[in-house]
Protein backbone atom coordinates (compact mmCIF):
# COMPACT_ATOMS: atom_id res chain seq x y z
CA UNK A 1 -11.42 38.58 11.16
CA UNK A 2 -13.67 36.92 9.23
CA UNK A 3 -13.19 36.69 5.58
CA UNK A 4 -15.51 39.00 2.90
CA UNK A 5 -16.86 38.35 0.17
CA UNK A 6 -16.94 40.74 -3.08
CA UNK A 7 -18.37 38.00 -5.56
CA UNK A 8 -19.00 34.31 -5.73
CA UNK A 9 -15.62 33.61 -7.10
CA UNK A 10 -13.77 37.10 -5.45
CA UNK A 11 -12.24 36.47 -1.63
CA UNK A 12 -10.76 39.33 0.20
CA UNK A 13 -7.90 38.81 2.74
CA UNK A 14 -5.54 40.61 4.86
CA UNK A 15 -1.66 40.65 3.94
CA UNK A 16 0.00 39.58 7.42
CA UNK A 17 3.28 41.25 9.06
CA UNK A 18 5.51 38.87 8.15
CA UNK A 19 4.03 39.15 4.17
CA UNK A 20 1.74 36.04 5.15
CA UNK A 21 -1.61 36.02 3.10
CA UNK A 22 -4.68 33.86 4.35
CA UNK A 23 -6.22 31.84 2.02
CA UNK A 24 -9.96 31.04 2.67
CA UNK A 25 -11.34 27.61 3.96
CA UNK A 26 -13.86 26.95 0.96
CA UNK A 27 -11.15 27.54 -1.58
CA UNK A 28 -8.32 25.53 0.36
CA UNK A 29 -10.54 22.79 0.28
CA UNK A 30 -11.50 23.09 -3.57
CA UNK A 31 -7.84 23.06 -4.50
CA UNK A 32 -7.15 20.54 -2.21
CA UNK A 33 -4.63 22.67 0.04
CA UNK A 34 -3.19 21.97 3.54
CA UNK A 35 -0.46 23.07 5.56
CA UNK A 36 2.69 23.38 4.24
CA UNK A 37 1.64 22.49 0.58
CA UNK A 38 3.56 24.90 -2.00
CA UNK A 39 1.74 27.36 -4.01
CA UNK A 40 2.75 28.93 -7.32
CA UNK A 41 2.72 32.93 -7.83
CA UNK A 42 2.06 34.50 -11.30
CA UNK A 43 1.91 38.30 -12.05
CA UNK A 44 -0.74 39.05 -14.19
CA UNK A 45 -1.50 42.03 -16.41
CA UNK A 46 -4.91 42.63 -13.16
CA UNK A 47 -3.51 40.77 -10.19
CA UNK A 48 -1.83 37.86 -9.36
CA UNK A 49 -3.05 34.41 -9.48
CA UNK A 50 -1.97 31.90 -6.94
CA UNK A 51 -1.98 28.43 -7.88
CA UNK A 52 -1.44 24.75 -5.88
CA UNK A 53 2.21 23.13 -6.60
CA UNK A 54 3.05 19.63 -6.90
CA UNK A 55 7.09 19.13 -6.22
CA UNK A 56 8.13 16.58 -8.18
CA UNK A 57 11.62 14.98 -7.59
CA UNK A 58 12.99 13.72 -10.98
CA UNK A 59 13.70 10.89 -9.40
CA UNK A 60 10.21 10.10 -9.00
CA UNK A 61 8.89 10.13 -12.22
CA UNK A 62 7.59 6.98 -13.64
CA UNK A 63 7.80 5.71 -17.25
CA UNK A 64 5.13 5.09 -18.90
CA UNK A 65 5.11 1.25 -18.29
CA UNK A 66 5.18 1.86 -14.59
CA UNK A 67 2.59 4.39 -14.78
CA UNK A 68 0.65 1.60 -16.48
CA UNK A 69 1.63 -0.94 -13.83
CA UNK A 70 0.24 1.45 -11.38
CA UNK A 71 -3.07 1.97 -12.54
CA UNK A 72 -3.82 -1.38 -13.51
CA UNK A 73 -2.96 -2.41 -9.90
CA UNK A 74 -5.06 0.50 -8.62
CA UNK A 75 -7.95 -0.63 -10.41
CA UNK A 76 -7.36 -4.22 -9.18
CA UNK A 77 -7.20 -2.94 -5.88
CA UNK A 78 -10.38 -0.99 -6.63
CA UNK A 79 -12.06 -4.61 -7.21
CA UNK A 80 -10.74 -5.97 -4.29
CA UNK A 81 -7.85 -8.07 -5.85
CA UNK A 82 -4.96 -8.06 -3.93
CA UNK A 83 -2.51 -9.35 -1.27
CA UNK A 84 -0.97 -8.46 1.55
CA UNK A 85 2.62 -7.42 2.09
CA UNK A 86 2.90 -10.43 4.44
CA UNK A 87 1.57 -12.73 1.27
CA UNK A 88 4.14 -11.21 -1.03
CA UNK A 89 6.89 -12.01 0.95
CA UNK A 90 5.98 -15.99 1.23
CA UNK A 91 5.62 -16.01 -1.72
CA UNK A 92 8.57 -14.00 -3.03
CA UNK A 93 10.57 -16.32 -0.13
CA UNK A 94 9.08 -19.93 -1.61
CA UNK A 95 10.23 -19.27 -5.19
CA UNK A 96 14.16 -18.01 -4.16
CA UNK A 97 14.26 -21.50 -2.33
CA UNK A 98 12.78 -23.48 -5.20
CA UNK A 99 15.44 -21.80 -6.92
CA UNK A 100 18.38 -22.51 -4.93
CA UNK A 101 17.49 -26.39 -4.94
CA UNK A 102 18.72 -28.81 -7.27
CA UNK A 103 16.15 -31.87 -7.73
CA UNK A 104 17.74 -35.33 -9.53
């Protein structure tokens, strides 16, 4: 059933049998949904407004010197400065055995 349209910014739907509600295409893609991506529900004083939500383990939260760390490599990346994976292990490898040798 195709989806109708009240206003520019007003979708209507269909509540499902199972309490499923379809959200349009043009919006999904706005907000950046997909499939199985959380949502947030708010009652409000007219309606409710459904919004997209991030899950965030606390575990994954980064200080404010990582955060840092990432964008600067980010933007790095972004100029084309960077190495491979491959790189980083040679090199991580070469300086743990100049470490472990003793020179006279």
């Amino acid at each position: 059933m195709p989806v109708k349209s009240t206003t520019t910014q007003e979708r209507i739907g269909r509540v499902g049998q199972r309490r499923q509600v379809v959200i349009p295409r043009d919006m999904l893609e706005t907000l950046n949904l997909q499939e199985g991506d959380f949502v947030a529900f708010a009652k409000q004083k007219n309606g409710v407004l459904i919004k997209p939500k991030r899950l965030v383990d606390a575990d994954d939260i980064l200080t404010p010197e990582e955060s840092a760390l990432v964008k600067k490599a980010e933007r790095e990346m972004h100029e084309g400065k960077f190495v491979t994976l491959a790189q980083l292990r040679h090199d991580l490898d070469r300086s743990h055995s100049r470490r472990g040798r003793k020179t006279a």
